[in-house]
N, C-alpha and C. Protein backbone atom coordinates (compact mmCIF):
# COMPACT_ATOMS: atom_id res chain seq x y z
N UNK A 1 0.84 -1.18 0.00
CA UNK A 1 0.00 0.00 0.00
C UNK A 1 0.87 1.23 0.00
N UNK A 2 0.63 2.10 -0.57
CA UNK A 2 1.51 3.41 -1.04
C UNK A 2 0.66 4.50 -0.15
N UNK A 3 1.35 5.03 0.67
CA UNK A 3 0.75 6.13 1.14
C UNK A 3 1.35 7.68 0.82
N UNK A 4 1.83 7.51 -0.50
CA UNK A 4 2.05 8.54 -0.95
C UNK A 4 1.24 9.41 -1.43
N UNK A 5 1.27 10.78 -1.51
CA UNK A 5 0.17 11.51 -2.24
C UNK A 5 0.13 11.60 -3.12
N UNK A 6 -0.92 11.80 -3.79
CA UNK A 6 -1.19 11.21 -5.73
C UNK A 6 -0.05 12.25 -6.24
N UNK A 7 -0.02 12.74 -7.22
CA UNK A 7 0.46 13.43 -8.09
C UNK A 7 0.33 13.48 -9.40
N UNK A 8 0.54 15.30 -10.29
CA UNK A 8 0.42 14.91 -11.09
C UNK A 8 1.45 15.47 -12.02
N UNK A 9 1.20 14.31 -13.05
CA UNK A 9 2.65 14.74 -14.39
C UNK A 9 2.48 15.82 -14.79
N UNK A 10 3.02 16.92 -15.22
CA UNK A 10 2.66 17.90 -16.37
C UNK A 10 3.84 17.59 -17.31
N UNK A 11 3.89 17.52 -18.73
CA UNK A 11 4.46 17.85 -19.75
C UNK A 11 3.50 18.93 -20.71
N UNK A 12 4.26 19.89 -20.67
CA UNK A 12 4.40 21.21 -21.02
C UNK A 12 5.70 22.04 -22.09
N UNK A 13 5.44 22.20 -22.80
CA UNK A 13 6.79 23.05 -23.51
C UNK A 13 6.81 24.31 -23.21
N UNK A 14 5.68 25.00 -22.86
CA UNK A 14 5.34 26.26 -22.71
C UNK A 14 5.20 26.94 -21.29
N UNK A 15 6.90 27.58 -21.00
CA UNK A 15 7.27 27.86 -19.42
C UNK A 15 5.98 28.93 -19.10
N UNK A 16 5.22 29.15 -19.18
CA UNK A 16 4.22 29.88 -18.69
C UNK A 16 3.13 29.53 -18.65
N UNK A 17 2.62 28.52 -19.35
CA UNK A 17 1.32 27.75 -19.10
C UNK A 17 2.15 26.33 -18.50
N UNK A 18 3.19 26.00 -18.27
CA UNK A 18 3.29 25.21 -17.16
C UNK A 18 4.07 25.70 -15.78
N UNK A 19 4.05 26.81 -15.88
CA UNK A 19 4.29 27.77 -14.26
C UNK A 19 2.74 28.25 -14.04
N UNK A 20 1.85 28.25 -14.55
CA UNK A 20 0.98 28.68 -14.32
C UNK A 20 -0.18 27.26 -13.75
N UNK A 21 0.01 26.10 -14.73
CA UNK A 21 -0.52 24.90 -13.90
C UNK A 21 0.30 24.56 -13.14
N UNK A 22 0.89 24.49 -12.64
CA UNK A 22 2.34 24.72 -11.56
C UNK A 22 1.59 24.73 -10.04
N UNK A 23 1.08 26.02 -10.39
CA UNK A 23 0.97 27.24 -9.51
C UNK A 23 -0.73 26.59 -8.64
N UNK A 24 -1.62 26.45 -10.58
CA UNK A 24 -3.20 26.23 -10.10
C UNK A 24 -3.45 24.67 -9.01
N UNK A 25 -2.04 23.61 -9.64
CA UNK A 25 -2.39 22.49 -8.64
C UNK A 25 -1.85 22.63 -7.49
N UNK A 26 -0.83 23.19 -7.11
CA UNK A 26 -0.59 23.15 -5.35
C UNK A 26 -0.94 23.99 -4.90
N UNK A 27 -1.85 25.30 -5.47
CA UNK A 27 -2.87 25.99 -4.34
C UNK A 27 -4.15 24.88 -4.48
N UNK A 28 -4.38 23.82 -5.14
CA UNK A 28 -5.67 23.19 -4.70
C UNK A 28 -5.07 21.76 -4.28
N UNK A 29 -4.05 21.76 -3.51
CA UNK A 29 -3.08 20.67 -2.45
C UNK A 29 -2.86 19.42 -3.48
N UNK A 30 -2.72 19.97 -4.49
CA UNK A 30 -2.16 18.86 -5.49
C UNK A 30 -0.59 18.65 -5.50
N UNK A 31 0.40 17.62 -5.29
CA UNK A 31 1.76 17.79 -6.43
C UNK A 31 1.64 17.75 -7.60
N UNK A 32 2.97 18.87 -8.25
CA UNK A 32 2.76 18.26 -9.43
C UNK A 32 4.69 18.49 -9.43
N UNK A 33 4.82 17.52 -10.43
CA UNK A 33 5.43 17.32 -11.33
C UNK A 33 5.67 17.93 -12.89
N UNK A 34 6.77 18.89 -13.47
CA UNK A 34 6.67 19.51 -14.61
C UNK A 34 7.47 19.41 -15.05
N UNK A 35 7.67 19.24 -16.99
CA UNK A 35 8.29 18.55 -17.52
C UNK A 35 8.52 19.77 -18.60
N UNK A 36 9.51 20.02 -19.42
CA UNK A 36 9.49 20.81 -20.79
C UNK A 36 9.65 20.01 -21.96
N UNK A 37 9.78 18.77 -21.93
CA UNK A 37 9.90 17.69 -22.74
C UNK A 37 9.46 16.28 -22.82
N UNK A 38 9.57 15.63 -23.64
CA UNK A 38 8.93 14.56 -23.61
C UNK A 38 10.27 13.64 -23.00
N UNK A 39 10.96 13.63 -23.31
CA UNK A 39 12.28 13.18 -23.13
C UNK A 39 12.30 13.78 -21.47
N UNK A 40 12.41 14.33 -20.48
CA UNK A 40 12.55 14.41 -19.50
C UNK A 40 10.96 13.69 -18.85
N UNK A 41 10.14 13.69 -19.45
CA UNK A 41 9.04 12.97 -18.55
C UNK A 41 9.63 11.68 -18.50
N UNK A 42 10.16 11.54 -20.39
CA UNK A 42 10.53 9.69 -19.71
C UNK A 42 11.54 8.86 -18.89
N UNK A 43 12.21 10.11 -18.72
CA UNK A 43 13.55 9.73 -18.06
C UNK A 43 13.24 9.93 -16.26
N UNK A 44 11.91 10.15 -15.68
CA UNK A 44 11.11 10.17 -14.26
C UNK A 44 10.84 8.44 -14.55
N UNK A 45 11.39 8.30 -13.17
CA UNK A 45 10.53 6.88 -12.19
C UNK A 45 9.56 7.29 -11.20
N UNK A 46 8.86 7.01 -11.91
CA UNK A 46 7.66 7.44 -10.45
C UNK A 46 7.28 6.42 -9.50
N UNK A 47 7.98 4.92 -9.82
CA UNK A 47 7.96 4.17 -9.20
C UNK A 47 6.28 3.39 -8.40
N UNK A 48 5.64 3.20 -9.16
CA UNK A 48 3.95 3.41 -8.80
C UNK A 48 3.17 3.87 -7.64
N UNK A 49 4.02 5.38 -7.65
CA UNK A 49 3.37 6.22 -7.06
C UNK A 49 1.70 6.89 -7.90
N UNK A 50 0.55 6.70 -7.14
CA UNK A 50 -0.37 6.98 -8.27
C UNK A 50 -0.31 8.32 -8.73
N UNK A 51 -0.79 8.39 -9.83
CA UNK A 51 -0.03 9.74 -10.98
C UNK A 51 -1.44 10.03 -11.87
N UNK A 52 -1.45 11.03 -12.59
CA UNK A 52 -2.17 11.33 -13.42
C UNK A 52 -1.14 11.95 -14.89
N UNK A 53 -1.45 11.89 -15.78
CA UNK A 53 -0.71 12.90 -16.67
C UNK A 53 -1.66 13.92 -17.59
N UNK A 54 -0.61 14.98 -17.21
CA UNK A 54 -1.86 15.97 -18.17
C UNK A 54 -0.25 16.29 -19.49
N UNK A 55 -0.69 16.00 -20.39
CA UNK A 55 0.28 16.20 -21.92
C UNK A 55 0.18 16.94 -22.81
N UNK A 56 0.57 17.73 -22.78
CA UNK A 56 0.47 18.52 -24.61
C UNK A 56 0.90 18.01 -25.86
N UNK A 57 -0.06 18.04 -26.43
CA UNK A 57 -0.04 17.13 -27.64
C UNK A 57 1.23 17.52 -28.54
N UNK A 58 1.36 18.82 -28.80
CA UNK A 58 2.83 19.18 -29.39
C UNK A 58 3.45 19.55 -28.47
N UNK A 59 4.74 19.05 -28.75
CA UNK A 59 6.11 19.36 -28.05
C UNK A 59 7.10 19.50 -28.80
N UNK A 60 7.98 19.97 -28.44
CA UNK A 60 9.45 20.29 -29.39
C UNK A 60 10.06 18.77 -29.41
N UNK A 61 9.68 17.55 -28.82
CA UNK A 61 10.66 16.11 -29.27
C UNK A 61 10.04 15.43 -29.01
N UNK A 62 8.55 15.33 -29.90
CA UNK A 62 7.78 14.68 -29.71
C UNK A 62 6.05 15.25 -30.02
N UNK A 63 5.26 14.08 -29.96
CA UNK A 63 4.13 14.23 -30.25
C UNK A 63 3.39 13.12 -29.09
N UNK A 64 2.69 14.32 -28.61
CA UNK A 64 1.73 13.47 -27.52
C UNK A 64 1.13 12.55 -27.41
N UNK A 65 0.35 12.58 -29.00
CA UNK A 65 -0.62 11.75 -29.22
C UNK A 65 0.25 10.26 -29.13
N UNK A 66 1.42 10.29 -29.64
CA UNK A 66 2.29 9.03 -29.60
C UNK A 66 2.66 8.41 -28.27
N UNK A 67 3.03 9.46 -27.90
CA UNK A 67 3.99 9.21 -26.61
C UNK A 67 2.60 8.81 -25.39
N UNK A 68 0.98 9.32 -26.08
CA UNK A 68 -0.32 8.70 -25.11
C UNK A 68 -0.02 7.21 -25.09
N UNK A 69 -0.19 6.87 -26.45
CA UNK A 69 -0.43 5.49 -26.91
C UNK A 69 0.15 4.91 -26.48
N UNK A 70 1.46 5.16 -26.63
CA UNK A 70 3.09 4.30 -25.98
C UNK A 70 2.58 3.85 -25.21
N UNK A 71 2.03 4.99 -24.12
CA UNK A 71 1.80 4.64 -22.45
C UNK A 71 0.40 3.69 -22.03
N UNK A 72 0.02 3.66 -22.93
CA UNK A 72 -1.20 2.83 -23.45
C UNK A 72 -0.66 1.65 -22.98
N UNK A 73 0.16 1.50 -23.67
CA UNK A 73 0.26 0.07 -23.96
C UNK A 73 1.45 -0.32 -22.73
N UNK A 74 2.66 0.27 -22.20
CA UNK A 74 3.49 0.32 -21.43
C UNK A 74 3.09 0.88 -20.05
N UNK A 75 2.24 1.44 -19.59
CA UNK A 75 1.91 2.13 -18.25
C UNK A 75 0.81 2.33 -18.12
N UNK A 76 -0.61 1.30 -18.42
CA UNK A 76 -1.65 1.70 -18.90
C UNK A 76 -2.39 1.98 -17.22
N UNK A 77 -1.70 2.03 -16.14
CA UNK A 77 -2.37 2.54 -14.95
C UNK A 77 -2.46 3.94 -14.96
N UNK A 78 -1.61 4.81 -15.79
CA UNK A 78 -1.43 6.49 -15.75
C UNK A 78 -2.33 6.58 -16.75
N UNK A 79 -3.24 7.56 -16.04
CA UNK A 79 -4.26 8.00 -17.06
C UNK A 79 -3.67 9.31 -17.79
N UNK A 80 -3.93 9.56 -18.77
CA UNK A 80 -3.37 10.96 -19.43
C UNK A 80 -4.31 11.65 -19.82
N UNK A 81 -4.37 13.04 -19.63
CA UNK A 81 -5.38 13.59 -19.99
C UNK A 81 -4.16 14.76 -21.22
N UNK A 82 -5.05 14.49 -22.49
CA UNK A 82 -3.95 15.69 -23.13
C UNK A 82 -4.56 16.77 -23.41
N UNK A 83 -3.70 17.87 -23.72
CA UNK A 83 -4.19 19.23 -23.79
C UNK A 83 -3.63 19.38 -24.88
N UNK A 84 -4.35 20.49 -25.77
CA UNK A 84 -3.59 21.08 -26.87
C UNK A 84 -4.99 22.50 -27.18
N UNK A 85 -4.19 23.63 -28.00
CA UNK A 85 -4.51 24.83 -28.72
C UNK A 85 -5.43 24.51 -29.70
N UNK A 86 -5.32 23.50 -30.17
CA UNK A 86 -5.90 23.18 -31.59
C UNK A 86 -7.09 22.59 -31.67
N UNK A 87 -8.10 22.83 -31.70
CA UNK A 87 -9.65 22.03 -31.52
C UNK A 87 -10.11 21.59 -32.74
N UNK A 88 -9.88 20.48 -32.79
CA UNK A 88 -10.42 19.82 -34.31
C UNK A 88 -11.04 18.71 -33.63
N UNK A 89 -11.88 17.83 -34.56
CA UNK A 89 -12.41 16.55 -34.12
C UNK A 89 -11.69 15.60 -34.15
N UNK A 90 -10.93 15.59 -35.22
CA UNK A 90 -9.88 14.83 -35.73
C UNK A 90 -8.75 14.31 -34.44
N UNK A 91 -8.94 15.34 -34.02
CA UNK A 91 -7.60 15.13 -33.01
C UNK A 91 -8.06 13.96 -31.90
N UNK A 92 -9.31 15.21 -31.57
CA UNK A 92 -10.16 14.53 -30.67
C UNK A 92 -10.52 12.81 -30.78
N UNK A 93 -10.68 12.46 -31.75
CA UNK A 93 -10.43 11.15 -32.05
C UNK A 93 -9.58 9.95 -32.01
N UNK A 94 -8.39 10.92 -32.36
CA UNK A 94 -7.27 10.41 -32.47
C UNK A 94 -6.62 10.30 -30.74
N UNK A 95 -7.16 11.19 -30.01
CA UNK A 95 -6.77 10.82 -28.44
C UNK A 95 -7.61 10.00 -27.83
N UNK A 96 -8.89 9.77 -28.38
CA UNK A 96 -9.58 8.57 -27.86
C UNK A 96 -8.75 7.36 -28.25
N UNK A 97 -8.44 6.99 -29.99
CA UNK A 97 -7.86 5.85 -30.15
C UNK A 97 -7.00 5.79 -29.61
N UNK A 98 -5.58 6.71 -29.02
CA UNK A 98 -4.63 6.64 -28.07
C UNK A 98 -4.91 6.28 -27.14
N UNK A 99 -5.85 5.83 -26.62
CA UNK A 99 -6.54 5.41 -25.01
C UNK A 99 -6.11 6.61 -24.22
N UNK A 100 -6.57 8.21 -24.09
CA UNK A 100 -6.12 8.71 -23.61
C UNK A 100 -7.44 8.93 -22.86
N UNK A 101 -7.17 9.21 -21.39
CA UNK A 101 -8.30 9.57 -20.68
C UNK A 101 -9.66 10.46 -20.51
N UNK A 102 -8.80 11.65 -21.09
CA UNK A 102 -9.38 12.79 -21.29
C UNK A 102 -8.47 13.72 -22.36
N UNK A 103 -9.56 15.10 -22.71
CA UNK A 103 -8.97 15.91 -24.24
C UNK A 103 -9.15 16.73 -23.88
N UNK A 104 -8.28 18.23 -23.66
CA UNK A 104 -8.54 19.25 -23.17
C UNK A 104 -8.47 20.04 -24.02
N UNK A 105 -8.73 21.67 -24.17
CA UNK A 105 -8.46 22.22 -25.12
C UNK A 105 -8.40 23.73 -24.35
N UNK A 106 -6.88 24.37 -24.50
CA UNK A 106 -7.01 25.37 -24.25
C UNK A 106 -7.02 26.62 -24.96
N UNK A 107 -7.77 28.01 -23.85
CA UNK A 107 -7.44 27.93 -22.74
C UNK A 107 -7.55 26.73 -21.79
N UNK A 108 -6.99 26.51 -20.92
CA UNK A 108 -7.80 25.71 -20.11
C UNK A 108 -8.69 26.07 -18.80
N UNK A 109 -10.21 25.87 -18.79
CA UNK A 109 -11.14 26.61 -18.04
C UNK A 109 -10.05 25.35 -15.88
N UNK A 110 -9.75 26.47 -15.35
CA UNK A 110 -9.58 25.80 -14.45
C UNK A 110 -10.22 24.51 -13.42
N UNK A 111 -11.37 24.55 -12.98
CA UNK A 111 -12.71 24.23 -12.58
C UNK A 111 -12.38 22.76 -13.21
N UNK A 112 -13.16 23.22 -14.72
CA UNK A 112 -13.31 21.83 -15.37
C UNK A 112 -12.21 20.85 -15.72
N UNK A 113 -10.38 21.98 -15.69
CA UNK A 113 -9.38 20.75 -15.43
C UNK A 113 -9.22 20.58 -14.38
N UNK A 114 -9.63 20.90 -12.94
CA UNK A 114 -8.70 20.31 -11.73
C UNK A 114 -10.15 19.16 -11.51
N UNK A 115 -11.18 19.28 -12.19
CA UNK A 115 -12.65 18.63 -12.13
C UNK A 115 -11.80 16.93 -12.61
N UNK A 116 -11.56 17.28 -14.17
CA UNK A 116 -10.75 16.24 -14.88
C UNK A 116 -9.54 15.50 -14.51
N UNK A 117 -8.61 16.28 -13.84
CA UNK A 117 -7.77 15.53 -12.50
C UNK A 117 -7.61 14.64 -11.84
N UNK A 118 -9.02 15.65 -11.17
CA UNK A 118 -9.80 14.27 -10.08
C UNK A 118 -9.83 13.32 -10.06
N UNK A 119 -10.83 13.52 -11.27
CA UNK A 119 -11.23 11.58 -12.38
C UNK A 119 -10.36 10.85 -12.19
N UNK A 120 -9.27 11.55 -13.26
CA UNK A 120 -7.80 11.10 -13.23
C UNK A 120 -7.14 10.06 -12.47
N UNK A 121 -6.98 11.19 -11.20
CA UNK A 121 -6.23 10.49 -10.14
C UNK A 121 -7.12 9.11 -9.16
N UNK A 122 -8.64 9.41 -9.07
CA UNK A 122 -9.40 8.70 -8.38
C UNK A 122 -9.63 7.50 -9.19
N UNK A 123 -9.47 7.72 -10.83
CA UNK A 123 -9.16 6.42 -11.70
C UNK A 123 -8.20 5.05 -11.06
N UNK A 124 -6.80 5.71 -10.19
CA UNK A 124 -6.29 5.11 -10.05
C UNK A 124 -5.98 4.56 -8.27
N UNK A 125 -7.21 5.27 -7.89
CA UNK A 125 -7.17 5.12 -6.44
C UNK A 125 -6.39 6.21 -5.76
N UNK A 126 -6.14 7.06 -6.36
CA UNK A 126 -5.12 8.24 -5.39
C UNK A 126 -6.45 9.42 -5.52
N UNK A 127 -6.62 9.47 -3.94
CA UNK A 127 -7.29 10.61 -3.37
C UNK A 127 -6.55 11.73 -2.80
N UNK A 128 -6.92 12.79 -3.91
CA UNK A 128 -6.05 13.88 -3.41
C UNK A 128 -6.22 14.34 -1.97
N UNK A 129 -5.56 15.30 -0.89
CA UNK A 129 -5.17 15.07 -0.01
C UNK A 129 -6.34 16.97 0.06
């Protein structure tokens, strides 16, 4: 039994919308975890501490939607919720077939992502604190 507190991933390329979710999860007693790459998320052991991931679909070394799927299939206890600028259906689709948890689209309305979080983390049995 892990009595660690949940946490969550951020991969982010964008130092200001990930200082800014930074900021929104540990004033609502969340950890988080923040990444500027895809390549530094994968190089974290989180060791099955329960986790959530929130991803941006573009990144400078890498593509989310891939790096969802990967985890699909390799870590399928981390739920990912991805975010991206770009609102198409298409996409939207394409992160369902990634088995991705959830599709965000920003801005991101706060509320309805720390709402989506939740899910997230309670997906995996980690009750935020």
């Amino acid at each position: 039994m892990n009595a660690r507190q949940p946490i969550v991933l951020l991969v982010e390329d964008d130092e200001s919308v990930r200082e800014a979710l930074g900021r929104l999860f540990r004033i609502s007693n969340l950890e988080v975890i923040a990444f500027a790459t895809a390549s530094d998320f994968l190089a974290y052991d989180r060791r099955g501490t329960p986790a959530c991931l929130l991803l941006d679909v573009y990144l400078p070394d890498g593509n989310g939607l891939e790096l969802a799927a990967r985890l699909a299939a390799t870590d399928p206890g981390l739920p990912v919720v991805l975010i991206t600028a770009q609102l198409n259906e298409g996409l939207r689709r394409r992160a369902a077939i990634a088995g991705a948890f959830g599709f965000m689209v920003k801005p991101l309305d706060s509320d309805q992502l720390l709402d989506e979080i939740h899910r997230a983390l309670a997906s995996v049995g980690g009750e935020p604190v």
